[in-house]
C-alpha atoms as a PDB file:
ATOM      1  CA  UNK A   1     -44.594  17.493  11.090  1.00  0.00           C
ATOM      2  CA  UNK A   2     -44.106  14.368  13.145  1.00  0.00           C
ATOM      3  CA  UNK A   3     -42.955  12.201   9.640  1.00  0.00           C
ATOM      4  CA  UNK A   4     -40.290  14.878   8.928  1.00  0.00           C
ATOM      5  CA  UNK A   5     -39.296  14.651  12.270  1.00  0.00           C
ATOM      6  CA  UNK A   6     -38.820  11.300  12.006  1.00  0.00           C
ATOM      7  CA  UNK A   7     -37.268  11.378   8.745  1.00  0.00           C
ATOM      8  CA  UNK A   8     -34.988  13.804   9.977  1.00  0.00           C
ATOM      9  CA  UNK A   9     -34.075  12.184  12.756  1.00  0.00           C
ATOM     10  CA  UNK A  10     -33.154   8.510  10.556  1.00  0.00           C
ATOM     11  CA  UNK A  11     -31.578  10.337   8.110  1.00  0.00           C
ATOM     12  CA  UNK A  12     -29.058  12.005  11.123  1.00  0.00           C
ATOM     13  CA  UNK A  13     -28.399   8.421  12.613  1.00  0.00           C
ATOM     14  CA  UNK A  14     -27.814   7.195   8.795  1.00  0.00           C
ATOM     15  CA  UNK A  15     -25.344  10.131   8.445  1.00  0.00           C
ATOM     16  CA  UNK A  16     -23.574   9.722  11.649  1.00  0.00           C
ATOM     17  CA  UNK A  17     -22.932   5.300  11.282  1.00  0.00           C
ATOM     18  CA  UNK A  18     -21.710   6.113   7.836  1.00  0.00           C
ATOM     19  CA  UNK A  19     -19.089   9.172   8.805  1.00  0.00           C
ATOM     20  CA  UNK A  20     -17.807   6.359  11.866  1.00  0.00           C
ATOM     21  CA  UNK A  21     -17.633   3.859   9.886  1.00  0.00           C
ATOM     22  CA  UNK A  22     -15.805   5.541   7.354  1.00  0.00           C
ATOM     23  CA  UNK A  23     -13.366   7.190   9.782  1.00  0.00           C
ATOM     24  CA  UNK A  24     -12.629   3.883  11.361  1.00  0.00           C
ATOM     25  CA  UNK A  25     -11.627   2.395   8.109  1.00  0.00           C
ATOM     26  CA  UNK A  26      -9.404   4.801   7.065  1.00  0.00           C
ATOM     27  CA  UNK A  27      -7.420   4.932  10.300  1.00  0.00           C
ATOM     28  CA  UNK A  28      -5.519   1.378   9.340  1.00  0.00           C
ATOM     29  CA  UNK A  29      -4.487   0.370   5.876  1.00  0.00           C
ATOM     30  CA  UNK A  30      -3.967  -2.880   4.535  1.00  0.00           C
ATOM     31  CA  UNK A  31      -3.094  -4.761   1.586  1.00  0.00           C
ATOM     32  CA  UNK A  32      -3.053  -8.464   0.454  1.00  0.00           C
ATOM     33  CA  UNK A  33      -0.053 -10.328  -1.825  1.00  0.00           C
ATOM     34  CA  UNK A  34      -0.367 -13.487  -3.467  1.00  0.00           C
ATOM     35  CA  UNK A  35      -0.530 -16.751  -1.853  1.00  0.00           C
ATOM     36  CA  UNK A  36       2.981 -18.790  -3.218  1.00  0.00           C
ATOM     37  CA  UNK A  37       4.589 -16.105  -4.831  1.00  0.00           C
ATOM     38  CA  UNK A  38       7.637 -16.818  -2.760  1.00  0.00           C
ATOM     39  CA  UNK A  39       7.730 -20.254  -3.520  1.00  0.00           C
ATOM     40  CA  UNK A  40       8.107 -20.867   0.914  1.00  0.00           C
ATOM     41  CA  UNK A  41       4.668 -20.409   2.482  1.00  0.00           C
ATOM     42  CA  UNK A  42       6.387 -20.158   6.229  1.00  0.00           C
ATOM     43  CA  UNK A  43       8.162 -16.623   4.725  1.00  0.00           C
ATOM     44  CA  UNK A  44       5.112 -16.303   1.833  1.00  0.00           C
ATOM     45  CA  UNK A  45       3.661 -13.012   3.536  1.00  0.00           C
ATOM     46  CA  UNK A  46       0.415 -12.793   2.069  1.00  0.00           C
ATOM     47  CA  UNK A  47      -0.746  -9.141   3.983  1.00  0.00           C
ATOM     48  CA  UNK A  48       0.641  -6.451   5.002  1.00  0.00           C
ATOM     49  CA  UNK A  49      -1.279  -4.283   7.438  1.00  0.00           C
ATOM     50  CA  UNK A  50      -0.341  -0.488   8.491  1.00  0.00           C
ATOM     51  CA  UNK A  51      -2.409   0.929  11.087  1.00  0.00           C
ATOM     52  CA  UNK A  52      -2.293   4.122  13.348  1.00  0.00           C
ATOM     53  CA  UNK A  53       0.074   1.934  16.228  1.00  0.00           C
ATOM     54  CA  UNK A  54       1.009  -1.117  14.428  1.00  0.00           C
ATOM     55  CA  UNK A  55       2.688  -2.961  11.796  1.00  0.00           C
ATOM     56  CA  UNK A  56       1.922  -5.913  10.950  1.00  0.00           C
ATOM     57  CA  UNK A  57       2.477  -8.848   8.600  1.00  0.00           C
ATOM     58  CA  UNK A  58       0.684 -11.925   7.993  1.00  0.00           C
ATOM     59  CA  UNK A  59       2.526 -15.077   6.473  1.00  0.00           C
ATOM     60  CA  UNK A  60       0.577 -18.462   4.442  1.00  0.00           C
ATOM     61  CA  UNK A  61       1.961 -20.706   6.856  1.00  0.00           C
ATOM     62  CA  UNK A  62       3.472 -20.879  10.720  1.00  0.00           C
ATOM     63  CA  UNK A  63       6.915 -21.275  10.072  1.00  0.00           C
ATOM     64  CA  UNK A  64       8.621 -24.370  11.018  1.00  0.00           C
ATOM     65  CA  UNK A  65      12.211 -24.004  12.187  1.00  0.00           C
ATOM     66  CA  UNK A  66      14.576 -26.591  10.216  1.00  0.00           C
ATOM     67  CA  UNK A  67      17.849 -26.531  11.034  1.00  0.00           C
ATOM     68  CA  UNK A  68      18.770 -29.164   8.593  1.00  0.00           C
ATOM     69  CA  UNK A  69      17.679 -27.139   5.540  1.00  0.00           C
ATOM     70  CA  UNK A  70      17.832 -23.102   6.561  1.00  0.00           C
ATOM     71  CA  UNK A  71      19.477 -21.683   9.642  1.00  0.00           C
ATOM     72  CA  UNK A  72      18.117 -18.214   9.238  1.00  0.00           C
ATOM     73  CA  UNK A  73      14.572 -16.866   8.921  1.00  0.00           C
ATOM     74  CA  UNK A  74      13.879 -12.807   7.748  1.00  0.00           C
ATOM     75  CA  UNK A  75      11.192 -10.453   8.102  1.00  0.00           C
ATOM     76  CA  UNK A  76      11.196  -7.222   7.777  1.00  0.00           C
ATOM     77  CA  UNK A  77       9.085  -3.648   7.369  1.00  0.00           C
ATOM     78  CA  UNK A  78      10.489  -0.879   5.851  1.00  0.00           C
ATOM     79  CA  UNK A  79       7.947   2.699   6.496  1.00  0.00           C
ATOM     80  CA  UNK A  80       8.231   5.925   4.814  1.00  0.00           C
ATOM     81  CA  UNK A  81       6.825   9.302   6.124  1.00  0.00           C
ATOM     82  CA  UNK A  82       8.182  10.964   2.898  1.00  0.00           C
ATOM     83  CA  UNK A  83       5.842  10.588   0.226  1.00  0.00           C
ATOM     84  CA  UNK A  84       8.143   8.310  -1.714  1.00  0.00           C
ATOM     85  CA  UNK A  85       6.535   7.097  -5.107  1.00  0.00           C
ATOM     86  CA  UNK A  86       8.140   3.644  -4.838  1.00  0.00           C
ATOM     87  CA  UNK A  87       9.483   1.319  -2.370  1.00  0.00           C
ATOM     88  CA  UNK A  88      13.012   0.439  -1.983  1.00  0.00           C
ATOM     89  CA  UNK A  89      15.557  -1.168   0.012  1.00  0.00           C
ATOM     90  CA  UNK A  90      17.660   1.805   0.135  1.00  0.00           C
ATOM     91  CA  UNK A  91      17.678   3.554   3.549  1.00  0.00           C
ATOM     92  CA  UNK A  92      17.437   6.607   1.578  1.00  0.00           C
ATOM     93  CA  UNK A  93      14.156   6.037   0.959  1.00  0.00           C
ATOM     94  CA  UNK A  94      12.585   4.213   4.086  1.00  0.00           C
ATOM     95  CA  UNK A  95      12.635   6.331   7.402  1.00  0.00           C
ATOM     96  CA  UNK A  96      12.186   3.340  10.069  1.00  0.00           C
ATOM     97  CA  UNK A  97      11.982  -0.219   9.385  1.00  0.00           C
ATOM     98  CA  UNK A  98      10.484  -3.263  12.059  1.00  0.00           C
ATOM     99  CA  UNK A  99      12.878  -6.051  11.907  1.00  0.00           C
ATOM    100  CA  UNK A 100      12.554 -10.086  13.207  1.00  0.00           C
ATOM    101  CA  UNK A 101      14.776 -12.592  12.521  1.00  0.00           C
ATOM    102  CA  UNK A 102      15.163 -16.437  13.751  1.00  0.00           C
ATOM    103  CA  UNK A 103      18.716 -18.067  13.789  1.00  0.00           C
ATOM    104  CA  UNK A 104      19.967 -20.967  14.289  1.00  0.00           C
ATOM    105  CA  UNK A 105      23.258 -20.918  16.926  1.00  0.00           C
ATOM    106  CA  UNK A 106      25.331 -24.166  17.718  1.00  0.00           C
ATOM    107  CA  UNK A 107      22.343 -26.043  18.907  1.00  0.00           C
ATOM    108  CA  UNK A 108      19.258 -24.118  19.223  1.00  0.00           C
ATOM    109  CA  UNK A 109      16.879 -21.105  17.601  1.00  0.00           C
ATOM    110  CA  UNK A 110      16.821 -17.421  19.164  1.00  0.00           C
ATOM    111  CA  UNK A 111      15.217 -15.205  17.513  1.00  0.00           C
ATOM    112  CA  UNK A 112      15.961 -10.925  17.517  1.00  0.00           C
ATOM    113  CA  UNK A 113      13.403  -8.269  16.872  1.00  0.00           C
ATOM    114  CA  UNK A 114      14.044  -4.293  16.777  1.00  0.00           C
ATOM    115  CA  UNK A 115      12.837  -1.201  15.678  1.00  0.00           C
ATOM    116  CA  UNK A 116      15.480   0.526  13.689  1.00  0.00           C
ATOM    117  CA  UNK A 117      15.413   4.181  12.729  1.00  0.00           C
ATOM    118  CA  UNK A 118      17.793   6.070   9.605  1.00  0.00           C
ATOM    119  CA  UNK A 119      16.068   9.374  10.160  1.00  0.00           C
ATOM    120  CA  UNK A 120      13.704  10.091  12.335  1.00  0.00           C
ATOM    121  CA  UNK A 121      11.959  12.905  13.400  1.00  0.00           C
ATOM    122  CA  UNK A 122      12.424  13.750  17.628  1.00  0.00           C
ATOM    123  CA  UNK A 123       9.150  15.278  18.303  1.00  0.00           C
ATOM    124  CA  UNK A 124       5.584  15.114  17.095  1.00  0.00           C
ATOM    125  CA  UNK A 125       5.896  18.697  16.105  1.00  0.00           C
ATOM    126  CA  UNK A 126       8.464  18.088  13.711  1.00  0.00           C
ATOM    127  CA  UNK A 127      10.821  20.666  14.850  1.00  0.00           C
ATOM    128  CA  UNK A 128      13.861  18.340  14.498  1.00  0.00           C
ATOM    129  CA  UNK A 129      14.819  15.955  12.027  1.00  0.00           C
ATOM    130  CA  UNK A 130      18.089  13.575  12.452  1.00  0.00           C
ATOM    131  CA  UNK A 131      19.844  11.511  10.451  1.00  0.00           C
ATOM    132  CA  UNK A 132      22.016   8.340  11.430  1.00  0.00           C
ATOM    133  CA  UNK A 133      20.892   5.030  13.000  1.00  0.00           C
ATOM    134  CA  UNK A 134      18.354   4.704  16.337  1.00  0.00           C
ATOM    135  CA  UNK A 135      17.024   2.081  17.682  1.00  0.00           C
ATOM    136  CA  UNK A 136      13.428   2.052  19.821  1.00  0.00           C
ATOM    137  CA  UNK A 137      14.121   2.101  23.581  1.00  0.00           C
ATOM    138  CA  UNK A 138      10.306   0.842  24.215  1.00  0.00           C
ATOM    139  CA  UNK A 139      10.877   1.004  28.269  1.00  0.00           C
ATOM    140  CA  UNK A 140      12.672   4.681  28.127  1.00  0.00           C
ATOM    141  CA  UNK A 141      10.281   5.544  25.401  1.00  0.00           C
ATOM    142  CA  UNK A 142      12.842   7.212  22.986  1.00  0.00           C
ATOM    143  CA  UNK A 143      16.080   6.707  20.426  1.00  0.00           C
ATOM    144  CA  UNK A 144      18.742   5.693  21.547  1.00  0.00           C
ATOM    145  CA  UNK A 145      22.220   4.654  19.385  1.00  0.00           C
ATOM    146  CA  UNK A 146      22.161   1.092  20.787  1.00  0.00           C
ATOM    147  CA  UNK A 147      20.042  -1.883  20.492  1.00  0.00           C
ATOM    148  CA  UNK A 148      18.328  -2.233  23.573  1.00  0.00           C
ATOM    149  CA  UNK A 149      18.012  -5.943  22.689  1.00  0.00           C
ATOM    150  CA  UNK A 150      14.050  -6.109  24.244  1.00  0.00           C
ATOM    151  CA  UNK A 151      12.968  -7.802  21.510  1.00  0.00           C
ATOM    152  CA  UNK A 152      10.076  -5.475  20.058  1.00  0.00           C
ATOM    153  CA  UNK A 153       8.737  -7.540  17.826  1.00  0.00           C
ATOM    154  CA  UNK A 154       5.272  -9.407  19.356  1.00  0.00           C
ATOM    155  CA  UNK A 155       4.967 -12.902  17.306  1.00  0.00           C
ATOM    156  CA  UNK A 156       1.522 -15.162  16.944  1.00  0.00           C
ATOM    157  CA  UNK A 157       1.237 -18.011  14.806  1.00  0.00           C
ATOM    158  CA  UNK A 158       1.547 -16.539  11.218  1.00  0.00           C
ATOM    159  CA  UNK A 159       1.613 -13.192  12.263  1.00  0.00           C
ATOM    160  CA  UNK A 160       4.746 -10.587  13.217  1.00  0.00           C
ATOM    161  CA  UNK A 161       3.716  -7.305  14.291  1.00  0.00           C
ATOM    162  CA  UNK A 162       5.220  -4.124  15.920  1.00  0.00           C
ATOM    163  CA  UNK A 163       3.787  -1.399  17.938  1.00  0.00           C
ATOM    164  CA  UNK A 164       5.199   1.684  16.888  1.00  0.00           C
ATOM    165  CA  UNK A 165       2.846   3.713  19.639  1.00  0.00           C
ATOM    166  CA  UNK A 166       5.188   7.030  20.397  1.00  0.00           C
ATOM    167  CA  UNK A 167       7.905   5.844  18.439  1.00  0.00           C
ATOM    168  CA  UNK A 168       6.932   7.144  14.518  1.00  0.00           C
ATOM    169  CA  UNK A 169       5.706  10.348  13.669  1.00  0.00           C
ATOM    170  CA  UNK A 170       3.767  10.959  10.624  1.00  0.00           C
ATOM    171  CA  UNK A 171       4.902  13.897   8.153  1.00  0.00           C
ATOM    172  CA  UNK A 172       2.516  16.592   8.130  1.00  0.00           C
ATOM    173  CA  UNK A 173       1.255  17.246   4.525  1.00  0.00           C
ATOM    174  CA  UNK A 174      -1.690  19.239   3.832  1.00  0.00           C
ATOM    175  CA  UNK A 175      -4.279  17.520   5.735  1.00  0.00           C
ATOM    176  CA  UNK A 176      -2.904  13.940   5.708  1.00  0.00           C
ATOM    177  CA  UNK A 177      -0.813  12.534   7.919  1.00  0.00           C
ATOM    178  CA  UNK A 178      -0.002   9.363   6.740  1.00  0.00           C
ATOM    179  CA  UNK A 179       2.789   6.249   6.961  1.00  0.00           C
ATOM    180  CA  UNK A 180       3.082   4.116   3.923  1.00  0.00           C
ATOM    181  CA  UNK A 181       5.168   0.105   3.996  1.00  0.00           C
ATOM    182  CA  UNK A 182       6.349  -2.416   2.609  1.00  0.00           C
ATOM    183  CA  UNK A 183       7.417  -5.682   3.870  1.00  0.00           C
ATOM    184  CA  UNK A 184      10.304  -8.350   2.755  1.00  0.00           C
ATOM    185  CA  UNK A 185      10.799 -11.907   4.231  1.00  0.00           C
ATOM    186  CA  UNK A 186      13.476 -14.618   3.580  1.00  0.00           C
ATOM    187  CA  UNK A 187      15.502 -17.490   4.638  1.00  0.00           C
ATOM    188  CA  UNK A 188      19.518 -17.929   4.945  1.00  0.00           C
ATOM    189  CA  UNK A 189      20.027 -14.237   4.382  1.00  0.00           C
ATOM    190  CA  UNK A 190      18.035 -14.440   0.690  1.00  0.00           C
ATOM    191  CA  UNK A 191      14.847 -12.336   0.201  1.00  0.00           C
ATOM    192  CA  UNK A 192      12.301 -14.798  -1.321  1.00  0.00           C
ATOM    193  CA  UNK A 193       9.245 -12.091  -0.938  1.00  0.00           C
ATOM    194  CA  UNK A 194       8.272  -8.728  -0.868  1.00  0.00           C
ATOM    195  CA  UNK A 195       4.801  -7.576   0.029  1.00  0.00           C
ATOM    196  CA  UNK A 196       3.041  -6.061  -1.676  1.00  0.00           C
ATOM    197  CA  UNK A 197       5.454  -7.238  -5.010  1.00  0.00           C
ATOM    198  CA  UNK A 198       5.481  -3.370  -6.471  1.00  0.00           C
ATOM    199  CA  UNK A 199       3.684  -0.448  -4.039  1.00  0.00           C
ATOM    200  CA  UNK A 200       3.189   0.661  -0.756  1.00  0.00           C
ATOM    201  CA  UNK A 201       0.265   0.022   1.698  1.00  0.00           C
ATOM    202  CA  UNK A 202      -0.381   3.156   3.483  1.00  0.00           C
ATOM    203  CA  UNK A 203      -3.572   4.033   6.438  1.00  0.00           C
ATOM    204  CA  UNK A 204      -5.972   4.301   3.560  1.00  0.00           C
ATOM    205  CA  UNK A 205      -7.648   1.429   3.306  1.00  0.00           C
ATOM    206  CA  UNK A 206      -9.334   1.262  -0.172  1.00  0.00           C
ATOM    207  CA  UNK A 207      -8.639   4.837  -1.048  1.00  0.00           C
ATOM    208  CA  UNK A 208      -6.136   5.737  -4.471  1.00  0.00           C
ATOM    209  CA  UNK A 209      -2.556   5.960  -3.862  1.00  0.00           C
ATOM    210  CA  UNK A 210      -1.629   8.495  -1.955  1.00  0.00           C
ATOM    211  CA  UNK A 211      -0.371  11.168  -3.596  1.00  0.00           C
ATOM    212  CA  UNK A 212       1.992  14.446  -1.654  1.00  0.00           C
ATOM    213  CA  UNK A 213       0.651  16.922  -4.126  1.00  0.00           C
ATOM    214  CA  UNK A 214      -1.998  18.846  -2.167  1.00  0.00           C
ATOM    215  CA  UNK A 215      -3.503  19.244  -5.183  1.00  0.00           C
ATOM    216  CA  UNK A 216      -4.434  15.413  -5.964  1.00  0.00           C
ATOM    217  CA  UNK A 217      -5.756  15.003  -2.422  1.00  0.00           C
ATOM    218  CA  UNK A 218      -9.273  14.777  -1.517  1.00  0.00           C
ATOM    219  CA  UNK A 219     -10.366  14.112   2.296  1.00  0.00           C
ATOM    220  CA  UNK A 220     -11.824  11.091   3.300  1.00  0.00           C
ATOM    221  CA  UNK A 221     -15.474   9.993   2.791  1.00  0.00           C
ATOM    222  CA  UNK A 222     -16.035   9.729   6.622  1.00  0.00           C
ATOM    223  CA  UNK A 223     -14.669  13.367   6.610  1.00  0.00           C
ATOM    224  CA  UNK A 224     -17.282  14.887   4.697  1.00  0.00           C
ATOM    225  CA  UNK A 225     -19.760  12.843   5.909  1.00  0.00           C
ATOM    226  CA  UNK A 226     -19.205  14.049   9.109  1.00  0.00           C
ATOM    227  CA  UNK A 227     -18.998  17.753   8.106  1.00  0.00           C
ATOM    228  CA  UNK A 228     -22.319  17.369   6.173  1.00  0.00           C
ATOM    229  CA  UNK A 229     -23.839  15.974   9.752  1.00  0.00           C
ATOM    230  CA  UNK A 230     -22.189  18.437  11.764  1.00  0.00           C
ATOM    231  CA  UNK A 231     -23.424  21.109   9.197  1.00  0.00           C
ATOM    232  CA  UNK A 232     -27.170  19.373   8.758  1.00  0.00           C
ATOM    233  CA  UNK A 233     -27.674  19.439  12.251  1.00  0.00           C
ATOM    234  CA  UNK A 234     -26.284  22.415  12.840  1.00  0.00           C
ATOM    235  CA  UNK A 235     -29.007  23.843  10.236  1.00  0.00           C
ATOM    236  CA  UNK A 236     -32.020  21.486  12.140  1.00  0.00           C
ATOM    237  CA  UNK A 237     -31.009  23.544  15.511  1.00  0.00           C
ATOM    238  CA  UNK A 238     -31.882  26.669  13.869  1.00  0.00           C
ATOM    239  CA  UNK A 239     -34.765  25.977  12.529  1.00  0.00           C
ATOM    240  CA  UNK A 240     -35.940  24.832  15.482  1.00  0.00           C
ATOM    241  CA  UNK A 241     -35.157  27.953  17.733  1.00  0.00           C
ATOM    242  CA  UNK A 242     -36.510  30.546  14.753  1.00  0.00           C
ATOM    243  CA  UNK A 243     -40.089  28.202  15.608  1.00  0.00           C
ATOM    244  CA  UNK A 244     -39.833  28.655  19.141  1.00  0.00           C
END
């Protein structure tokens, strides 16, 4: 009995580093866009990540602030909680959207970041929706009808991300809950990319387009990987008190 003990035992741990794994990957979504489609690498976004508490996008280059040749530098991320089939610019289809901009003023750069709501939902119970323009109050933790000018955005190198911990709530479809993005970047006021070029990238990393008919939704691998080892051991446990 000792081999099928064993083999019991591997076949658990297999199991169990498959379902995490799994799980883990499907909590943050990303997608990649081609390097010099936008003809600038500093506003070239080349990935677009989407992950349970941040946004993020990833440019081909550092940008390098010219004065001399463009006094304004554009990024933003448009999310939908909707199910929208296709991205647009229209705030009829986008729910929240992370915004960063440099510009250049009489003799120097400042830059302005926010996080900008057209409908939001109040509570994570979805028990009231509102329309009409918010903006992310990150120290009072809640909407608010002005720009609190804190500058939300969190800038590295080639990368501009925002946490959106507590400020977005997902819709709640039949067992998804899900955000889906897209990103746009430009300079003087033009937009010379948009990332990915036709689709949104949503938590699923890897997995088919999401889809809002129940129907056409399956759970996750890592899901039913974990209900099979939930349900396997389960099963062992029994077996072992009926020998007892």
């Amino acid at each position: 009995m000792k081999p099928f003990k064993y083999l019991t035992t591997s076949f658990l741990f297999f199991i169990l580093l498959i379902s995490l794994t799994s799980i883990g990957f499907t909590m943050g979504g990303y997608k990649t866009d081609p390097t010099g489609d936008a003809g600038l690498l500093d506003v070239d976004i080349v990935r677009l990540d989407v992950e349970g508490n941040l946004l993020k996008i990833t440019l081909a280059k550092t940008p390098e602030l010219n004065e001399s040749l463009y006094t304004w530098y554009t990024y933003n991320i448009f999310v939908d909680c909707d199910g929208s089939a296709t991205p647009s610019l229209s705030d009829t289809v986008w729910e929240y959207v992370g915004h960063f901009k440099w510009r250049w003023i009489t003799d120097h750069w400042t830059n302005d970041s926010y996080l900008m709501a057209s409908r939001y939902w109040v509570d994570s119970d979805h028990q009231k929706h509102e329309d009409g323009t918010r903006y992310w109050d990150k120290v009072l933790e809640q909407w608010v009808v002005a720009d609190p000018d804190q500058q939300t955005a969190d800038v590295s190198g080639n990368t501009i991300s925002f946490d959106i911990t507590k400020a977005l709530y997902r819709i709640h479809y039949p067992q998804l809950y899900f955000f889906q993005a897209f990103a746009t970047s430009g300079k003087n006021l033009q937009v010379n990319d948009t990332a990915p070029n036709t689709t949104w990238v949503d938590e699923n990393s890897g997995a088919p387009p999401y889809s809002p008919d129940p129907s056409a939704s399956l759970p996750g691998i890592g899901i039913l990987l974990s209900l099979a080892f939930i349900t396997f051991t389960a099963f062992s446990v029994k077996l072992k008190r009926k020998k007892k």
